[in-house]
PDB file of N, CA and C in Angstrom:
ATOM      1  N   UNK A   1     -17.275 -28.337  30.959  1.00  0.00           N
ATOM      2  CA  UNK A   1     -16.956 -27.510  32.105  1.00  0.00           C
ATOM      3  C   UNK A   1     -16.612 -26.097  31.640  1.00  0.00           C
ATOM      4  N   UNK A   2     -16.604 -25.104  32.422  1.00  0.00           N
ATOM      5  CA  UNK A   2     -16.408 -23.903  32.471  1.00  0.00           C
ATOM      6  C   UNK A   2     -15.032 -23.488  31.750  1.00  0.00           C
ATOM      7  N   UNK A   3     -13.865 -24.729  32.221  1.00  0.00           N
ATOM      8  CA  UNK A   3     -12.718 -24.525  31.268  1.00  0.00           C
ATOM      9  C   UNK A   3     -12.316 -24.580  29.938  1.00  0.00           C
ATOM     10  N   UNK A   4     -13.179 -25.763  30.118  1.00  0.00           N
ATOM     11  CA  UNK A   4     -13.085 -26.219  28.368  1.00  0.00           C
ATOM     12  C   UNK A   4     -13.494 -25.270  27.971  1.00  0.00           C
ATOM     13  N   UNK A   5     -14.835 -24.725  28.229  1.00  0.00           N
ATOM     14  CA  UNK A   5     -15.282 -24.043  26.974  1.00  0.00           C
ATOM     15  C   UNK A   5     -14.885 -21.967  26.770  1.00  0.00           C
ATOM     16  N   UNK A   6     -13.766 -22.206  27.685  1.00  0.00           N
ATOM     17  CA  UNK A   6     -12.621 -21.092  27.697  1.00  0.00           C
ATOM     18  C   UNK A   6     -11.259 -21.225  26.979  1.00  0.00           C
ATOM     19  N   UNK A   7     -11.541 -22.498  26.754  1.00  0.00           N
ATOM     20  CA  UNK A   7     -10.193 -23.276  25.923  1.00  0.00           C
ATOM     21  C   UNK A   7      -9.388 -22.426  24.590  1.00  0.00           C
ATOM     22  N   UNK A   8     -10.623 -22.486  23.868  1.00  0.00           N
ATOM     23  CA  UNK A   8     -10.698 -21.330  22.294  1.00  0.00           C
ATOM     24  C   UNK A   8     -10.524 -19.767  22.526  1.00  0.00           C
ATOM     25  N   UNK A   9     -10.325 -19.419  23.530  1.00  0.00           N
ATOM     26  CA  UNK A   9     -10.556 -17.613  23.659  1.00  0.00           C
ATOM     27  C   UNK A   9      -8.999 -17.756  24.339  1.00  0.00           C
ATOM     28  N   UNK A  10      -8.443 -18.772  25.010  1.00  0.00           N
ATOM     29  CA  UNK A  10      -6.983 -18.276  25.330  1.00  0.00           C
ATOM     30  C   UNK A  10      -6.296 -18.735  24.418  1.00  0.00           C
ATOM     31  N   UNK A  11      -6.468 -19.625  23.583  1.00  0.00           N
ATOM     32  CA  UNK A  11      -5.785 -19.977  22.251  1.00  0.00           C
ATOM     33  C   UNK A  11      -5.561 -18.774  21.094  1.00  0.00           C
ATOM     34  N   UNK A  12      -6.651 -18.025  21.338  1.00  0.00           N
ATOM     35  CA  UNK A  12      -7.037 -17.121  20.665  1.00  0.00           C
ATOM     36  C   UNK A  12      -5.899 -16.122  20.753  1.00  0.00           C
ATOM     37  N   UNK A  13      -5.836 -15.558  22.211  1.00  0.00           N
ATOM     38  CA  UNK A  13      -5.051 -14.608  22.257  1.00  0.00           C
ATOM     39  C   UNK A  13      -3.890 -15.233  22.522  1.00  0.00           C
ATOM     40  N   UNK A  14      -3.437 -16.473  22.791  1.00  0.00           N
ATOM     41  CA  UNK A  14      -1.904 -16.658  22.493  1.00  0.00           C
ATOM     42  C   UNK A  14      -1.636 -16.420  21.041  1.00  0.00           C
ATOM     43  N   UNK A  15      -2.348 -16.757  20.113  1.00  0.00           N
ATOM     44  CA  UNK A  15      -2.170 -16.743  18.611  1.00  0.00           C
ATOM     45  C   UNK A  15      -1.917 -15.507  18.379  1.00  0.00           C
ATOM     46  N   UNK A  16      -2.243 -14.126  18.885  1.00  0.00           N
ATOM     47  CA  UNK A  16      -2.442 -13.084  18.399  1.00  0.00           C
ATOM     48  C   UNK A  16      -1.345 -12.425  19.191  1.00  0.00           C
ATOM     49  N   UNK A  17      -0.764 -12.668  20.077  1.00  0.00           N
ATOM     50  CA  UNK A  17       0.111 -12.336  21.330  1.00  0.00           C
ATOM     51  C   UNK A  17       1.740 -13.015  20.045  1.00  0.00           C
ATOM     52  N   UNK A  18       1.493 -13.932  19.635  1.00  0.00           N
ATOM     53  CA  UNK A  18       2.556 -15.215  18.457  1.00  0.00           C
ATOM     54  C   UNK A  18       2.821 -14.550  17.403  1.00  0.00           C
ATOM     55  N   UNK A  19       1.841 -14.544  16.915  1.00  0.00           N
ATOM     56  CA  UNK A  19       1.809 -14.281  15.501  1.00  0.00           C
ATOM     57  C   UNK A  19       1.785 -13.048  14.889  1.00  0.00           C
ATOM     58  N   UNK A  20       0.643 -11.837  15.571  1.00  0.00           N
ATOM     59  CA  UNK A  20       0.847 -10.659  14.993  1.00  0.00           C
ATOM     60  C   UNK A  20       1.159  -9.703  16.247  1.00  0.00           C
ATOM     61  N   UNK A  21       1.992  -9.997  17.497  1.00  0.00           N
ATOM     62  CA  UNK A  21       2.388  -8.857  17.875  1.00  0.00           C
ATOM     63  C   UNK A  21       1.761  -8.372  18.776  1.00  0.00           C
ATOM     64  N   UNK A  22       0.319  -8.763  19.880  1.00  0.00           N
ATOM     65  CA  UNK A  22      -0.406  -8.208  20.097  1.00  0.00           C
ATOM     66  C   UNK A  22       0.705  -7.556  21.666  1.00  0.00           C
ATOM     67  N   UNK A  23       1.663  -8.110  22.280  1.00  0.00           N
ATOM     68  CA  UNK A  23       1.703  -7.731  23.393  1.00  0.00           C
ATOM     69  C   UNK A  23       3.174  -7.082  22.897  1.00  0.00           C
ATOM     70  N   UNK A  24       3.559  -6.711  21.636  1.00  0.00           N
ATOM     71  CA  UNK A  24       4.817  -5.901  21.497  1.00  0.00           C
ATOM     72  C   UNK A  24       4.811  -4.562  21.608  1.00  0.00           C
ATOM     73  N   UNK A  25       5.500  -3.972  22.515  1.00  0.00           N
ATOM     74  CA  UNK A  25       5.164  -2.877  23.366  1.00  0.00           C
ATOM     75  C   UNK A  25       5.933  -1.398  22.633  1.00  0.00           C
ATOM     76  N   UNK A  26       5.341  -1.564  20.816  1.00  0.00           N
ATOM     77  CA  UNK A  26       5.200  -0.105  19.976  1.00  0.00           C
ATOM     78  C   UNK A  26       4.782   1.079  20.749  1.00  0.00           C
ATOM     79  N   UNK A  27       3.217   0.275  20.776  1.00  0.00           N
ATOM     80  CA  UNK A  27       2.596   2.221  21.658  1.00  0.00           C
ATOM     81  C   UNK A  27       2.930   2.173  23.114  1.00  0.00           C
ATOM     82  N   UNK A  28       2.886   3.425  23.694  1.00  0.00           N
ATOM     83  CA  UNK A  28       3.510   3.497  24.279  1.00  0.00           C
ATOM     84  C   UNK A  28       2.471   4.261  25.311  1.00  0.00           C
ATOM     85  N   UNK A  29       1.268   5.040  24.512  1.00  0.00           N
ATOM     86  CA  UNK A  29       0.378   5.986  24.714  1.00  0.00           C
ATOM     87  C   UNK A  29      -0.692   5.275  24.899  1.00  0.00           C
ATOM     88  N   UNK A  30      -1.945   5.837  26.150  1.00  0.00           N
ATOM     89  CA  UNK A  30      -2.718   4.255  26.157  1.00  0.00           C
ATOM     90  C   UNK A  30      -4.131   4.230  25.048  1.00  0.00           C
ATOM     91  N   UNK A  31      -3.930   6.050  24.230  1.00  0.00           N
ATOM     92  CA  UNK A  31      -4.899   5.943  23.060  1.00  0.00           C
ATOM     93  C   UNK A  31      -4.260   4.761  21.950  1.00  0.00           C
ATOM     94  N   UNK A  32      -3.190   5.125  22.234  1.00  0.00           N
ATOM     95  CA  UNK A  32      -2.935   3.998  21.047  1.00  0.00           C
ATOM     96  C   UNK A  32      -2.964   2.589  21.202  1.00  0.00           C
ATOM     97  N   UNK A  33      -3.011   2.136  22.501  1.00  0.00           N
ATOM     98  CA  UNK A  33      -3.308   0.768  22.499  1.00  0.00           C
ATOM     99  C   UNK A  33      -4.361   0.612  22.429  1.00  0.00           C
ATOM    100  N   UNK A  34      -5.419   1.459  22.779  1.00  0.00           N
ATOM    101  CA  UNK A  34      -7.003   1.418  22.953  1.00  0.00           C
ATOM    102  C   UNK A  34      -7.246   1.415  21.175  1.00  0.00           C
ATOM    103  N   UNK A  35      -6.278   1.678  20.457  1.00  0.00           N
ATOM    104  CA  UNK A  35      -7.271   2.191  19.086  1.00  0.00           C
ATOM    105  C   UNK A  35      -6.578   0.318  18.434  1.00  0.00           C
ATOM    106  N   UNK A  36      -5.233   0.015  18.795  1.00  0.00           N
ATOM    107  CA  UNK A  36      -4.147  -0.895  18.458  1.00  0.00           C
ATOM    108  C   UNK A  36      -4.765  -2.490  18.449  1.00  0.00           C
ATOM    109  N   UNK A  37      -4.897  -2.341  19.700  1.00  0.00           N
ATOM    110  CA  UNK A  37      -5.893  -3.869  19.971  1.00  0.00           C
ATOM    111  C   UNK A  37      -6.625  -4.567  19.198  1.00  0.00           C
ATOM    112  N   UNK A  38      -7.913  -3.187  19.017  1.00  0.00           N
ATOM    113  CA  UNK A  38      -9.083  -4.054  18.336  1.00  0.00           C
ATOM    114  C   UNK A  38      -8.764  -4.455  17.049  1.00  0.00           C
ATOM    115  N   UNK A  39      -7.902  -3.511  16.908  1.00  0.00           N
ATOM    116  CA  UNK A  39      -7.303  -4.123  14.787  1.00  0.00           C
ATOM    117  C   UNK A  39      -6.786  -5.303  14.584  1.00  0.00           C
ATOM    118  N   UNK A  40      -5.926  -5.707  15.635  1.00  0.00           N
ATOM    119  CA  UNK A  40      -5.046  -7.131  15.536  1.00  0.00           C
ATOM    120  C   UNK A  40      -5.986  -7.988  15.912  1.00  0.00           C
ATOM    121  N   UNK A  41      -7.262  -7.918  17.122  1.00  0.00           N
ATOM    122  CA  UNK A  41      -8.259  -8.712  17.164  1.00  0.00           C
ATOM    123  C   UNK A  41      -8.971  -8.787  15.722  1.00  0.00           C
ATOM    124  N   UNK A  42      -9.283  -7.939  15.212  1.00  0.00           N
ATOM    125  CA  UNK A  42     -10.312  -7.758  13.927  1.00  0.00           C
ATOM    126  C   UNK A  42      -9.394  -8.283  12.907  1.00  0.00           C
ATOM    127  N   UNK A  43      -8.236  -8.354  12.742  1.00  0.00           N
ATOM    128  CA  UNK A  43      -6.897  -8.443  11.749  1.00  0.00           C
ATOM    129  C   UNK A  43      -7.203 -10.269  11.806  1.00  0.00           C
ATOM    130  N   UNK A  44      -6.946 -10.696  12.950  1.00  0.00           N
ATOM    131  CA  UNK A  44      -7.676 -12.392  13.121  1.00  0.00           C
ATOM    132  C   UNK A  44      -8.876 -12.776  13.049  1.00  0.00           C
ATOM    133  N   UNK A  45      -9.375 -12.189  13.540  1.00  0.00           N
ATOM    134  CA  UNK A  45     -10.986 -12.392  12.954  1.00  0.00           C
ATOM    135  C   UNK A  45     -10.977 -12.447  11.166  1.00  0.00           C
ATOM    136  N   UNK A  46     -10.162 -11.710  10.424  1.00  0.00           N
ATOM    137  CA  UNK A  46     -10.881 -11.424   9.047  1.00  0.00           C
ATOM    138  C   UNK A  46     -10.038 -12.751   8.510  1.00  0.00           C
ATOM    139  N   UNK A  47      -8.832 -12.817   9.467  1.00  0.00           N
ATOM    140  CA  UNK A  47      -7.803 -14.250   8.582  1.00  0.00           C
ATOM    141  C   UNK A  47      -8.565 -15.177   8.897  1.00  0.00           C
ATOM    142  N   UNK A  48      -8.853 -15.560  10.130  1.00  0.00           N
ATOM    143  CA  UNK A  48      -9.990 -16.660  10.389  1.00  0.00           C
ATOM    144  C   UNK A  48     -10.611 -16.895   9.190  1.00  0.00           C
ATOM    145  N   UNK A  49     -12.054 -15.956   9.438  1.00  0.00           N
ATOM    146  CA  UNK A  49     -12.659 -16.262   8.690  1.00  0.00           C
ATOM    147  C   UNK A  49     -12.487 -16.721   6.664  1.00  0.00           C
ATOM    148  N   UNK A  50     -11.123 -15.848   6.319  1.00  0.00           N
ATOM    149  CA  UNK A  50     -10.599 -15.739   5.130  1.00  0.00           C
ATOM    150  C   UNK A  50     -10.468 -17.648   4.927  1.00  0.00           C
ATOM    151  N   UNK A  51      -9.607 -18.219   5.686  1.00  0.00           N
ATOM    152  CA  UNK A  51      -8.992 -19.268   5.762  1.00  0.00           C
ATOM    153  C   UNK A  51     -10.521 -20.222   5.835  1.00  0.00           C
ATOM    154  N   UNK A  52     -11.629 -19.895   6.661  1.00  0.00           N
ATOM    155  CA  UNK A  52     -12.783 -20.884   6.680  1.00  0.00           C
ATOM    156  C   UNK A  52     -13.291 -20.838   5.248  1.00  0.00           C
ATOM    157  N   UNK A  53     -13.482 -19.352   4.556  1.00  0.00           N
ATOM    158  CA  UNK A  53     -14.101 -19.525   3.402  1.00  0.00           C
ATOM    159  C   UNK A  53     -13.405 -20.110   2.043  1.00  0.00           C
ATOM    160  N   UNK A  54     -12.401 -20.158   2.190  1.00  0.00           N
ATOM    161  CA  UNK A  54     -11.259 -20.727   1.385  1.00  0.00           C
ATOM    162  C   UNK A  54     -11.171 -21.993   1.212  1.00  0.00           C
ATOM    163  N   UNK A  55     -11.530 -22.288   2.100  1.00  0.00           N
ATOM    164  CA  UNK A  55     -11.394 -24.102   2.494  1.00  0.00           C
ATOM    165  C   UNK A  55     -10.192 -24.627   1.631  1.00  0.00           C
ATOM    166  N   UNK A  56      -9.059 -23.851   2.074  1.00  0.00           N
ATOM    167  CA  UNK A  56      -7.872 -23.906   1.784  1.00  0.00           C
ATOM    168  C   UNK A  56      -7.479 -25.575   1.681  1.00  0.00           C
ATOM    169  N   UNK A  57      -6.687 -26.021   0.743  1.00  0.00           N
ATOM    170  CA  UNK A  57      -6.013 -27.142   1.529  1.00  0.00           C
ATOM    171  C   UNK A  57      -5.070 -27.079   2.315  1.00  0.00           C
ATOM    172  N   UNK A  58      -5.056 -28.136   3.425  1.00  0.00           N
ATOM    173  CA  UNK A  58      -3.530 -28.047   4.360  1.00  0.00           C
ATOM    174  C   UNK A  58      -3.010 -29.577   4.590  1.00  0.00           C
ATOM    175  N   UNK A  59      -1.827 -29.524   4.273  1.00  0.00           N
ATOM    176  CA  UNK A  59      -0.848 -30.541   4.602  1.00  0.00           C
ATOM    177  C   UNK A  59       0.024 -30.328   5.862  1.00  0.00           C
ATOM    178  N   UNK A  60      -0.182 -31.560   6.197  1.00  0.00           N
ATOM    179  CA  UNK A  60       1.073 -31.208   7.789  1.00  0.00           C
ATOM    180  C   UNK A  60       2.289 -31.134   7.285  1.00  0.00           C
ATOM    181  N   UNK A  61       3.364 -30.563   7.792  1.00  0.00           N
ATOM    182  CA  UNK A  61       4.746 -30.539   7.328  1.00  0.00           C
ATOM    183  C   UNK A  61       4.836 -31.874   7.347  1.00  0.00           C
ATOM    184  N   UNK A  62       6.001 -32.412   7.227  1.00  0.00           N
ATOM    185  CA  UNK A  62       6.973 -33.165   7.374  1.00  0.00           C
ATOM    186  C   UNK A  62       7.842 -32.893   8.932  1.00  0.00           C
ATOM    187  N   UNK A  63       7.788 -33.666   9.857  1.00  0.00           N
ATOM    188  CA  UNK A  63       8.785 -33.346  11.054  1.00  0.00           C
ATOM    189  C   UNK A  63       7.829 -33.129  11.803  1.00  0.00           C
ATOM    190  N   UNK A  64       6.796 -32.635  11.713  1.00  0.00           N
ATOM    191  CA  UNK A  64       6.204 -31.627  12.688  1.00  0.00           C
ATOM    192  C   UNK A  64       4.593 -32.359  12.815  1.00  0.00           C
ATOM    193  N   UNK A  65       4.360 -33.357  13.868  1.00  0.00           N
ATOM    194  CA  UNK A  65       2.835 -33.753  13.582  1.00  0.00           C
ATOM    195  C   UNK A  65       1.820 -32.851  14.228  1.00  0.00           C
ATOM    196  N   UNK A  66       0.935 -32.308  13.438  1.00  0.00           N
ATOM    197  CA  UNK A  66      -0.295 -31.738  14.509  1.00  0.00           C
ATOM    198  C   UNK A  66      -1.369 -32.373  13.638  1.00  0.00           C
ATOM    199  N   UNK A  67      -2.420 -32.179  14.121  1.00  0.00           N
ATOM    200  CA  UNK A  67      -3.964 -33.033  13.631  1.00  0.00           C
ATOM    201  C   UNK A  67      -4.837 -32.059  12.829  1.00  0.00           C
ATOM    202  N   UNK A  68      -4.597 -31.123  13.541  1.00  0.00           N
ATOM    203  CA  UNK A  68      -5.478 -29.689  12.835  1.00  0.00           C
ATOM    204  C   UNK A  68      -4.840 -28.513  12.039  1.00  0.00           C
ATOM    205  N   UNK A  69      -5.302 -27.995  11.327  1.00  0.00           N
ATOM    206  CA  UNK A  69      -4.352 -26.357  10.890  1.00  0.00           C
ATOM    207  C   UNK A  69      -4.592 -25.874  12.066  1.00  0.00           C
ATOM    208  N   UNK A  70      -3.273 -24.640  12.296  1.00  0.00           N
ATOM    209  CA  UNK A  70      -3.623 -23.683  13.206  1.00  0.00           C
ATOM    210  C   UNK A  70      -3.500 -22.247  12.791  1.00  0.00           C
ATOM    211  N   UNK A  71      -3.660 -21.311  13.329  1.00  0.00           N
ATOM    212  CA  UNK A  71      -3.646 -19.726  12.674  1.00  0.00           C
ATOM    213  C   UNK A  71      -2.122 -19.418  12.000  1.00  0.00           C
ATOM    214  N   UNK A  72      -1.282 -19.906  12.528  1.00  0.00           N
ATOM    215  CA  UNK A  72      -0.169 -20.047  11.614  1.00  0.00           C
ATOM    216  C   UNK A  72      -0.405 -20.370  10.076  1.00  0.00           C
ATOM    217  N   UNK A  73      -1.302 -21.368  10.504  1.00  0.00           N
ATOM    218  CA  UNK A  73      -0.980 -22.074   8.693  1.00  0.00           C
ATOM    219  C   UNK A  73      -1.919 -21.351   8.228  1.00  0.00           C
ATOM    220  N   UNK A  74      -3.277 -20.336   8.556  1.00  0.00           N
ATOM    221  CA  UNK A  74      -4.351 -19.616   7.991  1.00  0.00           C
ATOM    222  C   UNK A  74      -3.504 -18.256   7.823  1.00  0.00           C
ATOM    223  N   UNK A  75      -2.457 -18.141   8.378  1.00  0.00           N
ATOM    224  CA  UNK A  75      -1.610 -16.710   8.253  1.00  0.00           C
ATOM    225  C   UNK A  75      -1.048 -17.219   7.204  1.00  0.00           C
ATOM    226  N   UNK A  76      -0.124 -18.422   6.859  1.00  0.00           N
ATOM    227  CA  UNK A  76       0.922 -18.307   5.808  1.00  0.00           C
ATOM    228  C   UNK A  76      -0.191 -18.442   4.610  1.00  0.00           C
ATOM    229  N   UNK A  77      -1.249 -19.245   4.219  1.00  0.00           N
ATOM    230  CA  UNK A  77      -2.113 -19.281   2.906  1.00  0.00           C
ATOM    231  C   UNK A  77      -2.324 -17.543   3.125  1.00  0.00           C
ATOM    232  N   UNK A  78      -3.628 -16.813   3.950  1.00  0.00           N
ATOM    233  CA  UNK A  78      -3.219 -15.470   3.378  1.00  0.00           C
ATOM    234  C   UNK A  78      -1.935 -14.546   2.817  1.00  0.00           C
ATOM    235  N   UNK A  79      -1.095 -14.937   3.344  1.00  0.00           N
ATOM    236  CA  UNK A  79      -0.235 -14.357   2.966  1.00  0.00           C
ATOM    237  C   UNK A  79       0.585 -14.424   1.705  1.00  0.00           C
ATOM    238  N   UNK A  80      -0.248 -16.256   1.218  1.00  0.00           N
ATOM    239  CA  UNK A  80       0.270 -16.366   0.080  1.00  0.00           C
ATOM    240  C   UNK A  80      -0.730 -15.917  -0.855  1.00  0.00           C
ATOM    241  N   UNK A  81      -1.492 -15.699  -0.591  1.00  0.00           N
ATOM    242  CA  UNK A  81      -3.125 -15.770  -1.251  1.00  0.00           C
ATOM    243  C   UNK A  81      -2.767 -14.023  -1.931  1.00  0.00           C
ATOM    244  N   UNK A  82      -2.417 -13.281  -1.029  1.00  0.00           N
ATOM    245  CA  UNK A  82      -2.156 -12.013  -1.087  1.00  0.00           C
ATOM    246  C   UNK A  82      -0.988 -11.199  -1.853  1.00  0.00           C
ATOM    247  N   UNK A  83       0.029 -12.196  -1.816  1.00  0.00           N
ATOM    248  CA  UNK A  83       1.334 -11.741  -2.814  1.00  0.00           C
ATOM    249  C   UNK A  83       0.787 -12.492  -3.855  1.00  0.00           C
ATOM    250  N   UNK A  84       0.351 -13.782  -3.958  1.00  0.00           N
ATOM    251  CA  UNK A  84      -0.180 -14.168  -5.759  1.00  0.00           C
ATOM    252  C   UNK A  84      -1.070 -13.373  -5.918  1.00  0.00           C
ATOM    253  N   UNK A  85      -1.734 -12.429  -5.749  1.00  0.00           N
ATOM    254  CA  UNK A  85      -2.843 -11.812  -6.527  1.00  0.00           C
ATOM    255  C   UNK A  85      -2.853 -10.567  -5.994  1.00  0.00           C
ATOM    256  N   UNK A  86      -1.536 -10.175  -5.437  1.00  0.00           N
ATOM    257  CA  UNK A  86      -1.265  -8.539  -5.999  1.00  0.00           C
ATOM    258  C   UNK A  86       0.340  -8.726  -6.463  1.00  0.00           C
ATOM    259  N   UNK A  87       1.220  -8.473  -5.153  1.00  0.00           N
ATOM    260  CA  UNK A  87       2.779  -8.278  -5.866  1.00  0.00           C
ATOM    261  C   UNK A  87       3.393  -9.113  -6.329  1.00  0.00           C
ATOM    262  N   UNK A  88       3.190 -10.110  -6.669  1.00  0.00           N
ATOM    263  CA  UNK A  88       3.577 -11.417  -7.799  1.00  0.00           C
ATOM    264  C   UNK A  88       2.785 -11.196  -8.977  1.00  0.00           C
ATOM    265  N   UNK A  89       1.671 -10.094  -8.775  1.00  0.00           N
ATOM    266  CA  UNK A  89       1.300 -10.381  -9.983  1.00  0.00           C
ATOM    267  C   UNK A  89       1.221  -9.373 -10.978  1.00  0.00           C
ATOM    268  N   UNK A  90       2.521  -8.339 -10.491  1.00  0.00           N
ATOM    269  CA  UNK A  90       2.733  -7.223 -11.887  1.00  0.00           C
ATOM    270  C   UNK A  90       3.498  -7.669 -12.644  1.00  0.00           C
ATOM    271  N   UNK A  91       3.949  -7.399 -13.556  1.00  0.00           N
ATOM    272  CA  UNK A  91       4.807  -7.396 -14.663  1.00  0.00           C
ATOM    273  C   UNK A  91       6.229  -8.339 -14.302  1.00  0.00           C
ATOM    274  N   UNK A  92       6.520  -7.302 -13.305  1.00  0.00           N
ATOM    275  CA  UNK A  92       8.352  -7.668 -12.980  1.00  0.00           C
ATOM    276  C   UNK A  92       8.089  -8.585 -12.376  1.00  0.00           C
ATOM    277  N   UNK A  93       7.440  -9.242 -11.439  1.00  0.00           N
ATOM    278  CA  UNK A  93       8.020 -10.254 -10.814  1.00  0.00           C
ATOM    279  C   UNK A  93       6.872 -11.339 -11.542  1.00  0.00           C
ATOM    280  N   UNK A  94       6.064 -11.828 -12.408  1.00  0.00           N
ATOM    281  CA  UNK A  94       5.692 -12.503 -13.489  1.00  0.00           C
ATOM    282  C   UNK A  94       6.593 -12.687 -14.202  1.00  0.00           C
ATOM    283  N   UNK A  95       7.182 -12.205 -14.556  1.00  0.00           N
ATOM    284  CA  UNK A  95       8.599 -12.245 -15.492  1.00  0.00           C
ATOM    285  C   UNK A  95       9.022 -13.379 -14.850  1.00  0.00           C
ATOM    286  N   UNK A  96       9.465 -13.255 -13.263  1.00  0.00           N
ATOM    287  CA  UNK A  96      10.552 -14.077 -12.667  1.00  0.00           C
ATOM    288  C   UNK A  96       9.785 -15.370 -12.410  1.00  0.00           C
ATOM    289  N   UNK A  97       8.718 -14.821 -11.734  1.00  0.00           N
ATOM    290  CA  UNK A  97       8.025 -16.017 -11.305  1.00  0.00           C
ATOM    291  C   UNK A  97       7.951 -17.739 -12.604  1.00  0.00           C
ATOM    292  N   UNK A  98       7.777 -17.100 -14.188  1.00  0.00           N
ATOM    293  CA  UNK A  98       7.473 -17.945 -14.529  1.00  0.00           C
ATOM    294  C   UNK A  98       9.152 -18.323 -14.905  1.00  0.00           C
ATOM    295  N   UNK A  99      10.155 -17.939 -14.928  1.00  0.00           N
ATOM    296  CA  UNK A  99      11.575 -18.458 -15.313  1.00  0.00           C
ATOM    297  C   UNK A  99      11.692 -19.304 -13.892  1.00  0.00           C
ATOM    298  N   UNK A 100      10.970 -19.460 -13.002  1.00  0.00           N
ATOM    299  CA  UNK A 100      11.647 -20.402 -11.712  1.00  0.00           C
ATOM    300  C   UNK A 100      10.684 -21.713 -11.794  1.00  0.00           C
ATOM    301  N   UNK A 101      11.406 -22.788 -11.461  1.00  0.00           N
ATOM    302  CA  UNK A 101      10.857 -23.852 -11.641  1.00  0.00           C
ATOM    303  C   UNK A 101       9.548 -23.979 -10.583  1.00  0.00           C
ATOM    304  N   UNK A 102       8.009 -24.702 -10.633  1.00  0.00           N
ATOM    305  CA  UNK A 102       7.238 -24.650 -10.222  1.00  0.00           C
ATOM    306  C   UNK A 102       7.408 -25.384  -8.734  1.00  0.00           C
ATOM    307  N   UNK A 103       8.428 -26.669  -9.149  1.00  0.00           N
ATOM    308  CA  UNK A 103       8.979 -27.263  -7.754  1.00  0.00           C
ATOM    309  C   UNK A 103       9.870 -26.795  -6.558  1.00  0.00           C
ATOM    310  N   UNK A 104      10.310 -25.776  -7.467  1.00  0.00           N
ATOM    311  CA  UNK A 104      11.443 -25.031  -6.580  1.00  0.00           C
ATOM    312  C   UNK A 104      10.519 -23.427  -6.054  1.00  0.00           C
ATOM    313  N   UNK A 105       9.355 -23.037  -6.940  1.00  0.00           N
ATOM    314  CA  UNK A 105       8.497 -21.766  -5.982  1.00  0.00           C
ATOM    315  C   UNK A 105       7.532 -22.042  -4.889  1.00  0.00           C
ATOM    316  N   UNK A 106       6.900 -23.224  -4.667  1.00  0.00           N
ATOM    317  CA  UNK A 106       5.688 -23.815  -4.308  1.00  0.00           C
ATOM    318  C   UNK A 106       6.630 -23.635  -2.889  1.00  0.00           C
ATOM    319  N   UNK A 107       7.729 -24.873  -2.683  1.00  0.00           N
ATOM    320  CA  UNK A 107       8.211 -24.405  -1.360  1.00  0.00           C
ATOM    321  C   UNK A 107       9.145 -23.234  -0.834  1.00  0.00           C
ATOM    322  N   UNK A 108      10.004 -22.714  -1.365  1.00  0.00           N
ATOM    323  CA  UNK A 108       9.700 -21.406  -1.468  1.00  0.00           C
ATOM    324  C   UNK A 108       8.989 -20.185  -1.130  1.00  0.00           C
ATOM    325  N   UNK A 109       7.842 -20.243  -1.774  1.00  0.00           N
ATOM    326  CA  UNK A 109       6.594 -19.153  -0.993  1.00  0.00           C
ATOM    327  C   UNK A 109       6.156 -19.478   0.596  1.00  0.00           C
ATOM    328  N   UNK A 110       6.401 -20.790   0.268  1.00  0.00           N
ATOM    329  CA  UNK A 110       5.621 -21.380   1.714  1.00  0.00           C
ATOM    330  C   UNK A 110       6.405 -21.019   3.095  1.00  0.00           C
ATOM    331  N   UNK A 111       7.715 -21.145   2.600  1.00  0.00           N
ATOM    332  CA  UNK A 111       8.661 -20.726   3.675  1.00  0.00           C
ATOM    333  C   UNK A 111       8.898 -19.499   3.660  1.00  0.00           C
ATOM    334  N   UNK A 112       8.601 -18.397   3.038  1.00  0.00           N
ATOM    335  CA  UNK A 112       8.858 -16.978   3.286  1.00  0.00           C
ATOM    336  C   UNK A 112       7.415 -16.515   3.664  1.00  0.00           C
ATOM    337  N   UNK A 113       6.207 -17.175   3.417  1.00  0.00           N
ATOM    338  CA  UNK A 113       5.163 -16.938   3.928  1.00  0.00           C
ATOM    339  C   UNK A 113       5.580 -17.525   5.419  1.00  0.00           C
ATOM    340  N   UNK A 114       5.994 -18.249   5.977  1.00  0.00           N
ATOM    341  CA  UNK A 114       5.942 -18.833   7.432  1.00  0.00           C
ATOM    342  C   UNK A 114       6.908 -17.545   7.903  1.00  0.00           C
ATOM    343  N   UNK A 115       7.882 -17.229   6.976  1.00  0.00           N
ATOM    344  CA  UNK A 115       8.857 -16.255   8.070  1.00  0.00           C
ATOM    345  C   UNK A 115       8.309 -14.484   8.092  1.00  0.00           C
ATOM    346  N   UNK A 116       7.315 -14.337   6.759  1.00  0.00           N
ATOM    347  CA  UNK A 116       6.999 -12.908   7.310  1.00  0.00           C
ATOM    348  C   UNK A 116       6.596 -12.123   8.382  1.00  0.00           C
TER     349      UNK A 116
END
């Protein structure tokens, strides 16, 4: 039906409305929402796709059952994807990274990736 297959495009923009902000009312000017929009659309589009080509693994939490990843969990892997292979990976925080135990960074990242 006509709904269903509208299903994915309001998911879409709740995700983007959730996650990066789309309806937080910064600009104020309506060039700037006109220029604002398409980036946070295009900003999901590129995580999307980042997260399809990745073929990331995903585990469900613990507590929390869902069946599928959702853009949440394709936001927190970029985000981890992105501090391991730039700002985790100069000097100073290599230093730290390898003095912390591997059991104690793994969850860790995961949870400051969920809260950025």
């Amino acid at each position: 039906s006509l709904y269903t297959r509208r299903w994915p495009i309001e998911v879409m923009f709740q995700e983007t409305r959730q996650q990066l902000g789309l309806n937080d009312p910064r600009q104020w000017k309506k060039a700037s929402v006109l220029r604002m929009t398409p980036c946070i659309f295009g900003l999901y589009s590129v995580i999307a796709m980042f997260w399809r080509q990745a073929k990331a693994p995903w585990m469900p939490r613990t507590g929390y059952l869902k069946l599928h990843p959702t853009f949440s969990n394709a936001l927190e892997y970029t985000r981890r994807e992105l501090w391991e292979h730039t700002i985790l990976n100069t000097p100073l925080y290599s230093a730290l990274l390898r003095k912390t135990p591997r059991h104690l960074l793994n969850p860790l990242l995961s949870h400051l990736a969920l809260a950025a």
